[in-house]
N, C-alpha and C. Protein backbone atom coordinates (compact mmCIF):
# COMPACT_ATOMS: atom_id res chain seq x y z
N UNK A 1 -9.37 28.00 1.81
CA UNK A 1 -10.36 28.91 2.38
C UNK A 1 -11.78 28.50 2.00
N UNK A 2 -11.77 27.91 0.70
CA UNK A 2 -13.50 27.55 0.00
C UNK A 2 -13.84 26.31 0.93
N UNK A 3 -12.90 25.59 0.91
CA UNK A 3 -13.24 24.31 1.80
C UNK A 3 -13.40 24.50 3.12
N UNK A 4 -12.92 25.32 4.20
CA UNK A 4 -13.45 25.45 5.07
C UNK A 4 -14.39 26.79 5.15
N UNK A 5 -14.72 27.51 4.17
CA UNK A 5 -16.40 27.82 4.36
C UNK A 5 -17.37 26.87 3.99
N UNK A 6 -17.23 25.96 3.36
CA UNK A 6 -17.84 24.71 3.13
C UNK A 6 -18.10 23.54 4.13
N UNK A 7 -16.65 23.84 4.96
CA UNK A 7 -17.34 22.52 6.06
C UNK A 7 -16.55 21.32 5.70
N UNK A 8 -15.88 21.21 4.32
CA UNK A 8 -14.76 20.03 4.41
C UNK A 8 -13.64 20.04 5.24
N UNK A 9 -13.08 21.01 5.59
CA UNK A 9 -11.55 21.60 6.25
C UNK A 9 -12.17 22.41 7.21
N UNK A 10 -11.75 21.83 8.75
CA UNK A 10 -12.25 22.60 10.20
C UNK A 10 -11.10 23.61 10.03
N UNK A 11 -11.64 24.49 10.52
CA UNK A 11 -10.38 26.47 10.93
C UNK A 11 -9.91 25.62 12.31
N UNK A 12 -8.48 25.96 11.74
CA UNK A 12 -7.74 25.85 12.83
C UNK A 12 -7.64 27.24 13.87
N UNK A 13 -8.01 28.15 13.51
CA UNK A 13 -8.33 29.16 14.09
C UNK A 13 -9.85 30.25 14.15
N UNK A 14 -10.18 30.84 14.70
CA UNK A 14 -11.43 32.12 14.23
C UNK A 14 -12.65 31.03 14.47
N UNK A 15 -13.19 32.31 13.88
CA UNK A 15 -14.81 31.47 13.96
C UNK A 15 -15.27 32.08 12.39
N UNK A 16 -16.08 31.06 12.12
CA UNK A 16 -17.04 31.33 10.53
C UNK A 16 -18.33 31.67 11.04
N UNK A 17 -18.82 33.05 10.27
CA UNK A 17 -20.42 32.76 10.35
C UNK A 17 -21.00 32.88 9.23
N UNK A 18 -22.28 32.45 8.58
CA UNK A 18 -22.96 32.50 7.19
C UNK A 18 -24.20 32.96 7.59
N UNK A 19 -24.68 34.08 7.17
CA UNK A 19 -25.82 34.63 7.44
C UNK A 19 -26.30 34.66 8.98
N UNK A 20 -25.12 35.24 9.48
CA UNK A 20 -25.44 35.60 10.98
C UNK A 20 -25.25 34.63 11.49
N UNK A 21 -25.19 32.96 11.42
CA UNK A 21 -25.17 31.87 12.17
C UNK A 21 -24.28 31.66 12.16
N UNK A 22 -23.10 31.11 13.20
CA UNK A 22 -22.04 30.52 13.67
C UNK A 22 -21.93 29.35 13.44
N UNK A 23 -20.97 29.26 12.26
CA UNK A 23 -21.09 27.42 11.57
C UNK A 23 -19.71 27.11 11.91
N UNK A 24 -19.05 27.40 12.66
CA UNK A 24 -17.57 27.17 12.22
C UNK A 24 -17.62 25.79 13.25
N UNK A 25 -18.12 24.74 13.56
CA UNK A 25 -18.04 23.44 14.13
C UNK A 25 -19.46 22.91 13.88
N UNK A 26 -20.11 23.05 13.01
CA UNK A 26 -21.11 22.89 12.09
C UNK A 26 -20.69 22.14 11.19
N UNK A 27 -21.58 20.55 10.57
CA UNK A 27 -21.10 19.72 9.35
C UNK A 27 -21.98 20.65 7.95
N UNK A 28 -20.76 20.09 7.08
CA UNK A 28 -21.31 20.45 5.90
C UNK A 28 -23.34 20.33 5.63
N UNK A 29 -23.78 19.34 5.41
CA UNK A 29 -24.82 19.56 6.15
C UNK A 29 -26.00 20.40 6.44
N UNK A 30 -25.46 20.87 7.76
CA UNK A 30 -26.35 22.34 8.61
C UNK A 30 -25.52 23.42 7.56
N UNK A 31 -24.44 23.74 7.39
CA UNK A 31 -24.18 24.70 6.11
C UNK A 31 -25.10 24.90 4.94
N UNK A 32 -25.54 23.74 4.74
CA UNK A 32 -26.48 23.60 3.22
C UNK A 32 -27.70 24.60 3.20
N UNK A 33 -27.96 25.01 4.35
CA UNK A 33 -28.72 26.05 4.56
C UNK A 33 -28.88 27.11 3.92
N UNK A 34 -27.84 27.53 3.93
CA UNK A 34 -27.17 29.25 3.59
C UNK A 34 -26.17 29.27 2.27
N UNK A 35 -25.75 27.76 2.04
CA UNK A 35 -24.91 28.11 0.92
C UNK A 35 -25.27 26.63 -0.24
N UNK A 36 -23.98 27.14 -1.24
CA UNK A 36 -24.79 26.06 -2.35
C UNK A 36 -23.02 26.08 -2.84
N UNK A 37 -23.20 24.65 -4.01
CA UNK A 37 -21.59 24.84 -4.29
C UNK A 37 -21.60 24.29 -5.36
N UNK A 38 -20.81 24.86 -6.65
CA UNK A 38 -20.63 23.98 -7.83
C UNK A 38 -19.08 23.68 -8.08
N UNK A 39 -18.88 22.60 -8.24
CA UNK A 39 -17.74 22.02 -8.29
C UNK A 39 -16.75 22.00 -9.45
N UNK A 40 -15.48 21.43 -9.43
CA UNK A 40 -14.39 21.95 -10.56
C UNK A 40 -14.71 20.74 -11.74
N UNK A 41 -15.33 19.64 -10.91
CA UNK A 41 -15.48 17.97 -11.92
C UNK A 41 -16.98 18.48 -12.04
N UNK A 42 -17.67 18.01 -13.23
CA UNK A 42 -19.23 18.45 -13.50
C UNK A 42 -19.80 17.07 -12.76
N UNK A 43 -19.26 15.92 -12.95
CA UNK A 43 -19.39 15.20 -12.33
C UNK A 43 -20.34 15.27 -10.89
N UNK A 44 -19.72 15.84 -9.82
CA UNK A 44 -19.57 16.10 -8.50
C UNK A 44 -20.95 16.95 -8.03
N UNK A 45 -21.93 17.56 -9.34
CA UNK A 45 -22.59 18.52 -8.70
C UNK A 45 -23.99 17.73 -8.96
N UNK A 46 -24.36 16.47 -9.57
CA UNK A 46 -25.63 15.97 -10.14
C UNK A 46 -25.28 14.69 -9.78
N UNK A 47 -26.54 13.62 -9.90
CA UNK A 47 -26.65 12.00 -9.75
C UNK A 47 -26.32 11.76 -10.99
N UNK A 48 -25.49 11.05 -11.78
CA UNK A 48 -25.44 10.87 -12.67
C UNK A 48 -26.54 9.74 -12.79
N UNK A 49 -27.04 8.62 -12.38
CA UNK A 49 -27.97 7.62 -12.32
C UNK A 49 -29.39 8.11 -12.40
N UNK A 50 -29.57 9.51 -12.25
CA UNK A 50 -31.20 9.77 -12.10
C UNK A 50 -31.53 11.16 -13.25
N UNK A 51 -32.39 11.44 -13.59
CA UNK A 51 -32.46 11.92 -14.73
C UNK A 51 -32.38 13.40 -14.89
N UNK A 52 -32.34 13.97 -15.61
CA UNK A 52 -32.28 15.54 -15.54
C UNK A 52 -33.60 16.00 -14.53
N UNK A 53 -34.66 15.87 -14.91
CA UNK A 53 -35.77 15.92 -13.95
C UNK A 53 -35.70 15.72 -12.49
N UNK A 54 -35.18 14.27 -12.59
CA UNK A 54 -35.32 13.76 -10.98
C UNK A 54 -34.25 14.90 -10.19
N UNK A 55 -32.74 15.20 -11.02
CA UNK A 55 -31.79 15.97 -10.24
C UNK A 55 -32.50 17.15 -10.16
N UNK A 56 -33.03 17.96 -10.95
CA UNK A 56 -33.89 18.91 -10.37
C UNK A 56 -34.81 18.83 -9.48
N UNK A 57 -35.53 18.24 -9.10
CA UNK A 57 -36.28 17.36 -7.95
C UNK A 57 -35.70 17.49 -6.46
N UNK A 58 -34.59 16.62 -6.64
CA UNK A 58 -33.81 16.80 -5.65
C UNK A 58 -32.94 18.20 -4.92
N UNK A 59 -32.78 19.31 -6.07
CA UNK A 59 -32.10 20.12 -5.76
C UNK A 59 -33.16 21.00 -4.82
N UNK A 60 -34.21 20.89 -5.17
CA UNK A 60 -35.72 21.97 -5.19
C UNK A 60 -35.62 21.25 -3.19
N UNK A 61 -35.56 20.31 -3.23
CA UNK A 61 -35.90 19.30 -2.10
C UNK A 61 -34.67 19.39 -0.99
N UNK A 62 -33.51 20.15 -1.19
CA UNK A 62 -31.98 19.67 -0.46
C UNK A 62 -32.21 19.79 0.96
N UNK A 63 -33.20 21.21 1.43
CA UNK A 63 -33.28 21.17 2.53
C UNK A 63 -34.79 20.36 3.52
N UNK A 64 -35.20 19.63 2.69
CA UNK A 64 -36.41 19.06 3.43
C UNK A 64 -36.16 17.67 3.09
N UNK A 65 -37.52 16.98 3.33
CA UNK A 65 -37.65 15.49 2.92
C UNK A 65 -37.61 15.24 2.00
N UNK A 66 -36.73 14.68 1.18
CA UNK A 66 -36.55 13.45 -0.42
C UNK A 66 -37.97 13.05 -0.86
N UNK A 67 -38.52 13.63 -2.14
CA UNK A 67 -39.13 12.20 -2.88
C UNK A 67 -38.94 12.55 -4.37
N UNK A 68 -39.02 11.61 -5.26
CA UNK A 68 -38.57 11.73 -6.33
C UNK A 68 -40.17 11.53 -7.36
N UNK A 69 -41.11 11.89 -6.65
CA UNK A 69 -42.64 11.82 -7.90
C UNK A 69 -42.77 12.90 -8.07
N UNK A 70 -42.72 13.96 -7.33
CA UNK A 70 -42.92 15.54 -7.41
C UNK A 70 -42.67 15.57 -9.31
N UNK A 71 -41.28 14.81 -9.59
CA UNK A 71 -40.87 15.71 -11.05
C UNK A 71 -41.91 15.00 -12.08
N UNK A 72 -42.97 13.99 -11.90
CA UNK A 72 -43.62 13.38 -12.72
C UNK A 72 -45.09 14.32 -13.17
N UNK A 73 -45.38 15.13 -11.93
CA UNK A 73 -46.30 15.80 -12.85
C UNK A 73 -46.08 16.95 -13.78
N UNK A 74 -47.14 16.55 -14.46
CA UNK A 74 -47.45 18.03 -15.77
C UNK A 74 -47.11 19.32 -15.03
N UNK A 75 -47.69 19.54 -14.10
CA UNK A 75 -47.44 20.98 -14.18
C UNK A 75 -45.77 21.36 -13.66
N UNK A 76 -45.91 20.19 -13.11
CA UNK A 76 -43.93 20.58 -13.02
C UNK A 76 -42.96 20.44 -14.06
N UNK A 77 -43.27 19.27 -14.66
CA UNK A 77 -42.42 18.95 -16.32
C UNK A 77 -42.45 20.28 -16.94
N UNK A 78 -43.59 20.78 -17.18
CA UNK A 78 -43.33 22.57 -17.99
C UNK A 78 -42.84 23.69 -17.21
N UNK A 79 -42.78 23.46 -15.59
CA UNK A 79 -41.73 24.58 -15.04
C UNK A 79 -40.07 24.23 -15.57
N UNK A 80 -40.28 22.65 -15.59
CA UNK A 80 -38.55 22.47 -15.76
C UNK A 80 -38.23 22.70 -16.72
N UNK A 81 -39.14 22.36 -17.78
CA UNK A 81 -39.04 22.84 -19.22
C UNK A 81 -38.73 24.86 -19.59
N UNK A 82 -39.27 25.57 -18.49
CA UNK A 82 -39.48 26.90 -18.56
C UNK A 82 -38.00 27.21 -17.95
N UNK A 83 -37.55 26.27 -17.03
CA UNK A 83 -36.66 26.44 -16.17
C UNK A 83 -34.83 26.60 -16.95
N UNK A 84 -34.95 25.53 -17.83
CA UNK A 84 -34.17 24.78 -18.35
C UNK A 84 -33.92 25.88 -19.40
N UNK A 85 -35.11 26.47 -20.64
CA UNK A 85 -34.99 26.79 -21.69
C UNK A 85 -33.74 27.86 -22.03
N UNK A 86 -34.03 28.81 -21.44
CA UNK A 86 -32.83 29.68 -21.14
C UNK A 86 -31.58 29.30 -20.88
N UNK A 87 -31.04 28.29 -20.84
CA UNK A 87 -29.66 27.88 -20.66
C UNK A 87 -28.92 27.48 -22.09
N UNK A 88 -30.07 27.16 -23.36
CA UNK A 88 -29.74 27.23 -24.96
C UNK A 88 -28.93 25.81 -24.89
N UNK A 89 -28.96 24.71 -23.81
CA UNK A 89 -28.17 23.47 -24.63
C UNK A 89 -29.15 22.34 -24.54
N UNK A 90 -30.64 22.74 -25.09
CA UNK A 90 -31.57 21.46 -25.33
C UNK A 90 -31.84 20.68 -24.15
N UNK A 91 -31.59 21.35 -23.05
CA UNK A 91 -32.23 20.09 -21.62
C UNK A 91 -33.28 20.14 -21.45
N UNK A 92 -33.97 21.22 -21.97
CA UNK A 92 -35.95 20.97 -21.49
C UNK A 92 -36.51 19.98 -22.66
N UNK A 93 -35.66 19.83 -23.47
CA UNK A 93 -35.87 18.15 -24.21
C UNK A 93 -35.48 16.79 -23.74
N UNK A 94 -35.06 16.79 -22.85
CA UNK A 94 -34.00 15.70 -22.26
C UNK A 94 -34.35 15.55 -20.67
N UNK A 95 -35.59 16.08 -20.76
CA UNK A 95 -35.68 15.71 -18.67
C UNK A 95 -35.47 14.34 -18.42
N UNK A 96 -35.76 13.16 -19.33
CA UNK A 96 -35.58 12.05 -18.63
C UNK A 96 -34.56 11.19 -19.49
N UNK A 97 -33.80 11.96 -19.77
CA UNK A 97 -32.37 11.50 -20.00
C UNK A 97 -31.75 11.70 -18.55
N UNK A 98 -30.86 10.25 -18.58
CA UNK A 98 -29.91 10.40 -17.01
C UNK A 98 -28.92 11.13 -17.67
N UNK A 99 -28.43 12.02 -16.54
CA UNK A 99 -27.35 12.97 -16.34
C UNK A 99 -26.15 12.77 -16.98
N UNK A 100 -25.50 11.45 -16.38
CA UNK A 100 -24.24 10.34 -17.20
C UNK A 100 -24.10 10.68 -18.44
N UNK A 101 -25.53 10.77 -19.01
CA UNK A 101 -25.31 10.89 -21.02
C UNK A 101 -25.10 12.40 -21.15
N UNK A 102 -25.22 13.50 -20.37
CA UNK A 102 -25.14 14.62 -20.99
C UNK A 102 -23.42 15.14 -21.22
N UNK A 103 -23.14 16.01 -21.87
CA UNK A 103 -21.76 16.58 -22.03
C UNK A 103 -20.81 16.96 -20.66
N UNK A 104 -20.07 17.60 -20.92
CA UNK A 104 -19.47 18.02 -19.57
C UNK A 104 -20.22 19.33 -19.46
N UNK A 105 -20.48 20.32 -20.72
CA UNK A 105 -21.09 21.41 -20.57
C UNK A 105 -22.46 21.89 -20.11
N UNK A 106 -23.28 20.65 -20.39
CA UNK A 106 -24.61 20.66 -19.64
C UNK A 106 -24.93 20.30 -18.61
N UNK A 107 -23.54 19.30 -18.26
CA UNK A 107 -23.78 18.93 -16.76
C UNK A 107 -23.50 20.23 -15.93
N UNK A 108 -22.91 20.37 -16.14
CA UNK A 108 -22.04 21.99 -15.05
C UNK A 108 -22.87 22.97 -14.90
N UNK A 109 -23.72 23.27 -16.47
CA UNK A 109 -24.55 24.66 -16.36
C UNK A 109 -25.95 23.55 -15.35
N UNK A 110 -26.40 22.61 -15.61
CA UNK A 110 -27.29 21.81 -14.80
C UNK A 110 -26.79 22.11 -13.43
N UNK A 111 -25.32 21.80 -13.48
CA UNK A 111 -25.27 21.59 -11.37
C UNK A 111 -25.23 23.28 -10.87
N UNK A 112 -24.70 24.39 -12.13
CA UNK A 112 -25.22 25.59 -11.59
C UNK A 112 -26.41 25.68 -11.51
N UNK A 113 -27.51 25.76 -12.43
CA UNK A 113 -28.90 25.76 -12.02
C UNK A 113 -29.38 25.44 -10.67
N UNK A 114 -28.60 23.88 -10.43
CA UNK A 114 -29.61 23.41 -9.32
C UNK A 114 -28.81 24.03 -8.01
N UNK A 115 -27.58 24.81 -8.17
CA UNK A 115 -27.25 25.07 -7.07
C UNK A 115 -27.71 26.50 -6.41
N UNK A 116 -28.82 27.03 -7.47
CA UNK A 116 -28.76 28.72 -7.25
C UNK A 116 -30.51 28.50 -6.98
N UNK A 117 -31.01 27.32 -7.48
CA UNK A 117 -32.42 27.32 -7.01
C UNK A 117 -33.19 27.50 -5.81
N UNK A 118 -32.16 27.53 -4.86
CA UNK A 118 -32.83 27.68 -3.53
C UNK A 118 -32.55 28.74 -2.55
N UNK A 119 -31.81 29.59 -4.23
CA UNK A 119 -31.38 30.85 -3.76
C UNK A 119 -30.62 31.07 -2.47
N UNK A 120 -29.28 30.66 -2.47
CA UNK A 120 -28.18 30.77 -1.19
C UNK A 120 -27.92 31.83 -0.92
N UNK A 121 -27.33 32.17 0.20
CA UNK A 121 -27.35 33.26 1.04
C UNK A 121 -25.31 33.37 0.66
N UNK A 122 -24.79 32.49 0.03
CA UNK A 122 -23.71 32.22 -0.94
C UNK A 122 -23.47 31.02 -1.52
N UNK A 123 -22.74 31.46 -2.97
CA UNK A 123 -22.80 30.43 -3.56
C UNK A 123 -20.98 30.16 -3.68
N UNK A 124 -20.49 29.23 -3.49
CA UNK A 124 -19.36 28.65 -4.23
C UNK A 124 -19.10 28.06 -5.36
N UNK A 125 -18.16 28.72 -5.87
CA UNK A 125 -18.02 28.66 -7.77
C UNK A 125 -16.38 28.09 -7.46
N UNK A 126 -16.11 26.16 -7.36
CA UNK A 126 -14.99 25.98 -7.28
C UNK A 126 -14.10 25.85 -8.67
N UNK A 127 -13.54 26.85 -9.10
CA UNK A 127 -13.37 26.60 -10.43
C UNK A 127 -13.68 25.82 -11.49
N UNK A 128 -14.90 26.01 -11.61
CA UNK A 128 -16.48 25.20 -12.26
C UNK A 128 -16.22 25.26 -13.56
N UNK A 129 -15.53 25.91 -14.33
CA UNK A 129 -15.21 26.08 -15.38
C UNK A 129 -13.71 24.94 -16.01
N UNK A 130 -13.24 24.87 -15.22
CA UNK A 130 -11.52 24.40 -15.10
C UNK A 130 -12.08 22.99 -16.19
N UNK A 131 -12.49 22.21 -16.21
CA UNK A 131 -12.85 20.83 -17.13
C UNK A 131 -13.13 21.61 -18.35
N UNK A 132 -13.77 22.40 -18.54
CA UNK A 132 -14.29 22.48 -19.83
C UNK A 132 -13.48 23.00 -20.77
N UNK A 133 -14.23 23.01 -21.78
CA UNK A 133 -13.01 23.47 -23.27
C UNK A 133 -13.27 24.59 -22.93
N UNK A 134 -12.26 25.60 -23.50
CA UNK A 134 -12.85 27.00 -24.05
C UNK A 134 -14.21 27.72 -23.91
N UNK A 135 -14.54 27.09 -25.53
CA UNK A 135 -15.88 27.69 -25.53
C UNK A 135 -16.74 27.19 -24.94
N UNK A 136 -16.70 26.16 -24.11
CA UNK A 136 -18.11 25.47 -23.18
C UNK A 136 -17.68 26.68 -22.08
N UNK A 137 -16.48 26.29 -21.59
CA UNK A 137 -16.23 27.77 -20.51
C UNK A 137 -16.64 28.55 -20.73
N UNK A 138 -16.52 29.65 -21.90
CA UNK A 138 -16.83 30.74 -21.83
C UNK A 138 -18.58 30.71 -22.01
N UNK A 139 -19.38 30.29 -22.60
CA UNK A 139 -20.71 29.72 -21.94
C UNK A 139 -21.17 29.60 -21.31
N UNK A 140 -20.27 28.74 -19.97
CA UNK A 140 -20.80 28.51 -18.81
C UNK A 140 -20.45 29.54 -17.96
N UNK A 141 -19.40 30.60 -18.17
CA UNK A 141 -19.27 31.72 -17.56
C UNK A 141 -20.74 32.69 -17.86
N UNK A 142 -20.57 32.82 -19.00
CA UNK A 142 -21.64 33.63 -19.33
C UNK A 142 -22.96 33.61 -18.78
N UNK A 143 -23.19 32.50 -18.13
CA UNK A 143 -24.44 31.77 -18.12
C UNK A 143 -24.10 31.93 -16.59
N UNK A 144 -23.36 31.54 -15.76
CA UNK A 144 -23.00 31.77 -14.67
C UNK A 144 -23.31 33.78 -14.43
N UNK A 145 -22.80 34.61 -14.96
CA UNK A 145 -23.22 35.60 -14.46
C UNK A 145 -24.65 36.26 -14.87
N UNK A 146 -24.88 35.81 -15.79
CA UNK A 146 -26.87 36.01 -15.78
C UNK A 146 -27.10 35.35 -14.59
N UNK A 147 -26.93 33.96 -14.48
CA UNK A 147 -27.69 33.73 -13.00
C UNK A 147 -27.43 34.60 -11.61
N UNK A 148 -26.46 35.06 -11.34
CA UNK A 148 -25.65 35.63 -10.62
C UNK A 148 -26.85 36.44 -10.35
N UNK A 149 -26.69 37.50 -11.66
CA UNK A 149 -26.99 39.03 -11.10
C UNK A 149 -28.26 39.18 -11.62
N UNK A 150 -29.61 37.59 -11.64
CA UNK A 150 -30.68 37.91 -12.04
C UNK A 150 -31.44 37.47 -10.66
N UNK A 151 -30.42 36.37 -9.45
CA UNK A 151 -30.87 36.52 -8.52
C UNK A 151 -30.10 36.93 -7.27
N UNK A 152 -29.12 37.76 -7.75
CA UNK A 152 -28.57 38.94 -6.79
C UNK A 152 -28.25 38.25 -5.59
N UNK A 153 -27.00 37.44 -6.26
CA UNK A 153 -26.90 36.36 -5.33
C UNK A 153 -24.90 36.93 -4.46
N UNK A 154 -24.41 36.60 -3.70
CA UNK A 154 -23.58 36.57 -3.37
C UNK A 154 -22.69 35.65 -3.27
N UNK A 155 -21.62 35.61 -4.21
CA UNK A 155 -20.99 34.64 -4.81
C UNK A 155 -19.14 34.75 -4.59
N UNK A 156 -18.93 33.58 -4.35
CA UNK A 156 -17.71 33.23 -4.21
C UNK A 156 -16.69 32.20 -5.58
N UNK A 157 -15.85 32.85 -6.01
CA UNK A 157 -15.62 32.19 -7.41
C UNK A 157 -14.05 32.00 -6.91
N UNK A 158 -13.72 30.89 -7.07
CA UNK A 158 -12.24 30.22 -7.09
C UNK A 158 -11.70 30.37 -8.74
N UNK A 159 -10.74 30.92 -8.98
CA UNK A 159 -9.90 30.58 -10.43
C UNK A 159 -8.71 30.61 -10.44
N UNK A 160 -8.27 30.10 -11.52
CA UNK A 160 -6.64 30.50 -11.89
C UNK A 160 -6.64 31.56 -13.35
N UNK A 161 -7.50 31.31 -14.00
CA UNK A 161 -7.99 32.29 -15.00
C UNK A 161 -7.67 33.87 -14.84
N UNK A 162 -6.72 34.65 -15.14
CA UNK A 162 -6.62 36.03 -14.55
C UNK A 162 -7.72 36.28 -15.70
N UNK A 163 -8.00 36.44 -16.84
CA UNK A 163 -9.01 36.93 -17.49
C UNK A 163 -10.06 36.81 -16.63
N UNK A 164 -10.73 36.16 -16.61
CA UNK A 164 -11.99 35.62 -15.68
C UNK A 164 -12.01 36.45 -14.67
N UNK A 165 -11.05 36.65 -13.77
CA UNK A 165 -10.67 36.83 -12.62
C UNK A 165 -10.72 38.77 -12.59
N UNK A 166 -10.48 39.24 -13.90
CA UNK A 166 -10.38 40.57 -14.18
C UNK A 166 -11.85 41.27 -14.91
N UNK A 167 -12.65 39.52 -15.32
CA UNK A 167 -13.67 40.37 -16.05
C UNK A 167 -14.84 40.13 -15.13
N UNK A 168 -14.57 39.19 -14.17
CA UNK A 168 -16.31 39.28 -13.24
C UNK A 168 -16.01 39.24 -12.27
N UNK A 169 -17.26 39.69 -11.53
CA UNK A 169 -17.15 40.27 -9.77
C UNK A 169 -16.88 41.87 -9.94
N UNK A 170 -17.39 42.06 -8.44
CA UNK A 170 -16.86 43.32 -8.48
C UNK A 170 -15.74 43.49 -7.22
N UNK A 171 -14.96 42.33 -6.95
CA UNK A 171 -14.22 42.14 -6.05
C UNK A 171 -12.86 41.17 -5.92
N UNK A 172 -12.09 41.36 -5.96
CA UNK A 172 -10.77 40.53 -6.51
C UNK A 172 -9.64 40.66 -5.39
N UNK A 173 -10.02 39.38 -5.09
CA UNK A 173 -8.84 38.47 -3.86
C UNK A 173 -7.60 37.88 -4.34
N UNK A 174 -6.51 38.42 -4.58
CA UNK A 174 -5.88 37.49 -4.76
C UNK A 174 -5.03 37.13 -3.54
N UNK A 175 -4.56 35.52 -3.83
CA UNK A 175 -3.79 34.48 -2.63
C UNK A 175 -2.71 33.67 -3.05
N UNK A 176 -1.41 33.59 -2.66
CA UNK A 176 -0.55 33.35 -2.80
C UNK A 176 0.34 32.78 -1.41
N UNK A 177 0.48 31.42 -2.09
CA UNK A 177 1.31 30.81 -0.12
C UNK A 177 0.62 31.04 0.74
N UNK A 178 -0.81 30.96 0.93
CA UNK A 178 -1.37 31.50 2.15
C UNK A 178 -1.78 32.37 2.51
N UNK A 179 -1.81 33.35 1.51
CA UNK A 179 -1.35 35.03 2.15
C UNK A 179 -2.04 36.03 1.06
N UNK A 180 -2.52 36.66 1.37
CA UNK A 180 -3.66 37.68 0.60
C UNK A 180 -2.86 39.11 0.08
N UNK A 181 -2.11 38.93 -1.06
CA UNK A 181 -1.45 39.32 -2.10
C UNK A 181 -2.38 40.68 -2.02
N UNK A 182 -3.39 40.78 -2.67
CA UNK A 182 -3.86 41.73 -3.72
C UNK A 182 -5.77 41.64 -3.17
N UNK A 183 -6.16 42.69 -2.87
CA UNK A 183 -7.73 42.58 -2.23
C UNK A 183 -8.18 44.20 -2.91
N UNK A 184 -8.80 44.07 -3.84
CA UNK A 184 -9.19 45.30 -4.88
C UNK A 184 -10.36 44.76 -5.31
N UNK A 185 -11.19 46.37 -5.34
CA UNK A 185 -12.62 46.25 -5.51
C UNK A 185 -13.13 47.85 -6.38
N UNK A 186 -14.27 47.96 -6.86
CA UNK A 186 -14.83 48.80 -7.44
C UNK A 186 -13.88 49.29 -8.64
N UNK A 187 -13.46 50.52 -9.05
CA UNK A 187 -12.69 51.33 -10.08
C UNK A 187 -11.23 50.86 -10.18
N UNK A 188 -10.66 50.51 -8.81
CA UNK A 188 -9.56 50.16 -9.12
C UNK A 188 -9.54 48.56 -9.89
N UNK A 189 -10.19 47.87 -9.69
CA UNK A 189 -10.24 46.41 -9.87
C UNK A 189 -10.31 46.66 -11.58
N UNK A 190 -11.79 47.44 -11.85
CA UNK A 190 -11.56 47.64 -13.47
C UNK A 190 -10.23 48.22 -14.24
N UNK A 191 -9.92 49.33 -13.67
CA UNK A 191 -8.59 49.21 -14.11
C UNK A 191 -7.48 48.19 -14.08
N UNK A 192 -7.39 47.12 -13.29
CA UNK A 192 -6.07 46.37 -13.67
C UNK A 192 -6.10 45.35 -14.71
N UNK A 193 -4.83 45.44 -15.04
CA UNK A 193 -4.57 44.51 -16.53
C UNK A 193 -3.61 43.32 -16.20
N UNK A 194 -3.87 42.07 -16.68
CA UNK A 194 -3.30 40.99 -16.66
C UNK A 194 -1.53 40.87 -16.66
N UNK A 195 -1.59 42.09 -16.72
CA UNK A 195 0.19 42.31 -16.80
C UNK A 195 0.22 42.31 -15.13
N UNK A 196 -0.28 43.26 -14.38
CA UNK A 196 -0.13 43.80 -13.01
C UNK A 196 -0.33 42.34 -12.06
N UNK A 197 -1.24 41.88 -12.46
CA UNK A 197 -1.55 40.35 -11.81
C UNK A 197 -0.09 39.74 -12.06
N UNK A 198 0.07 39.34 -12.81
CA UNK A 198 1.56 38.53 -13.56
C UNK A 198 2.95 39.26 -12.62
N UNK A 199 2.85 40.14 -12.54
CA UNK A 199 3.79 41.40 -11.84
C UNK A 199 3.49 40.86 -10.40
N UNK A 200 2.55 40.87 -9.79
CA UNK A 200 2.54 41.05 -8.48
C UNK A 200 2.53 39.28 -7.88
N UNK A 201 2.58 38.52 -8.95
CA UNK A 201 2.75 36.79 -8.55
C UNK A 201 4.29 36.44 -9.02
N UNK A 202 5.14 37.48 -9.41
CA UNK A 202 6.22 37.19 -9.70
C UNK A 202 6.88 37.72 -8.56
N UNK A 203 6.80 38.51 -7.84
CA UNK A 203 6.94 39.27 -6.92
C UNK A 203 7.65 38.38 -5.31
């Protein structure tokens, strides 16, 4: 389903629309418009060859013309620096460190950053967490829903995590063989417990 709101996998049936526009025979691409996507490999969401700076550069840039001097001036080096600080893993020290050298954990919270900067009309969260250890996960979760709900964004999160899955959003899909198991939202959603999930996939 993430992949063809994305534009990798054509609907064999229906039509998609993203912010009122009819994308469903639309390339990934013309999608980039309206949506943004962070991926399950940290890998997948940054240049590893160009530097923390320059990938911010580029993200700021996705929907217009490319250039990569914008990140050289002063007054931008201290937005990225302002930009960066709040994420607590030392990247507004490291703008011109390439990407390649950073952890798996800074890359990921990096390719979230740059994917929420242009403020999407939705974002895809492909189980962005799934590489990391533990506690980088639970970090990058954390850090994932400050961004979320500081730019009141509308977000799409893939997991296998029932924790995860029980503690954010206010909306819970579950899918099984194809087929939409479990679709709970508001009071009921807070009430269910990881037992009932487990119960209803055994089912």
């Amino acid at each position: 389903m993430l992949n063809t709101i994305a534009g990798t996998l054509s609907a064999d049936a229906g039509t998609l629309a993203l912010a009122g526009h009819d994308v469903t025979k639309r390339p990934i691409a013309y999608r980039s418009k309206w949506l943004s996507r962070v991926f399950q490999d940290p890998k997948m969401g940054t240049a590893g060859e160009l530097s923390v700076a320059q990938n911010l550069t580029l993200a700021q840039q996705h929907t217009g013309s490319m250039s990569l001097h914008r990140y050289r001036k002063a007054g931008q080096v201290a937005a990225y620096q302002e930009l960066l600080r709040p994420l607590n893993m030392g990247l507004e020290d490291r703008l011109t460190t390439q990407v390649k050298y950073l952890s798996g954990g800074q890359r990921q919270a990096l390719s979230l950053l740059m994917a929420t900067l242009s403020h999407p009309d939705l974002l895809l969260l492909d189980e962005h967490t799934a590489a990391l250890d533990p506690q980088t996960s639970q970090k990058v979760m954390a850090l994932t829903q400050t961004i979320v709900a500081e730019n009141q964004l509308t977000t799409m999160m893939i997991t296998h995590k029932m924790s995860d899955a029980l503690t954010y959003g206010n909306r819970l899909v579950m899918v099984q063989d194809g087929q939409i198991k479990l679709d709970v939202r508001g009071e009921e959603k807070q009430n269910l417990q990881q037992a009932d999930l487990l119960t209803l996939f055994a089912e």
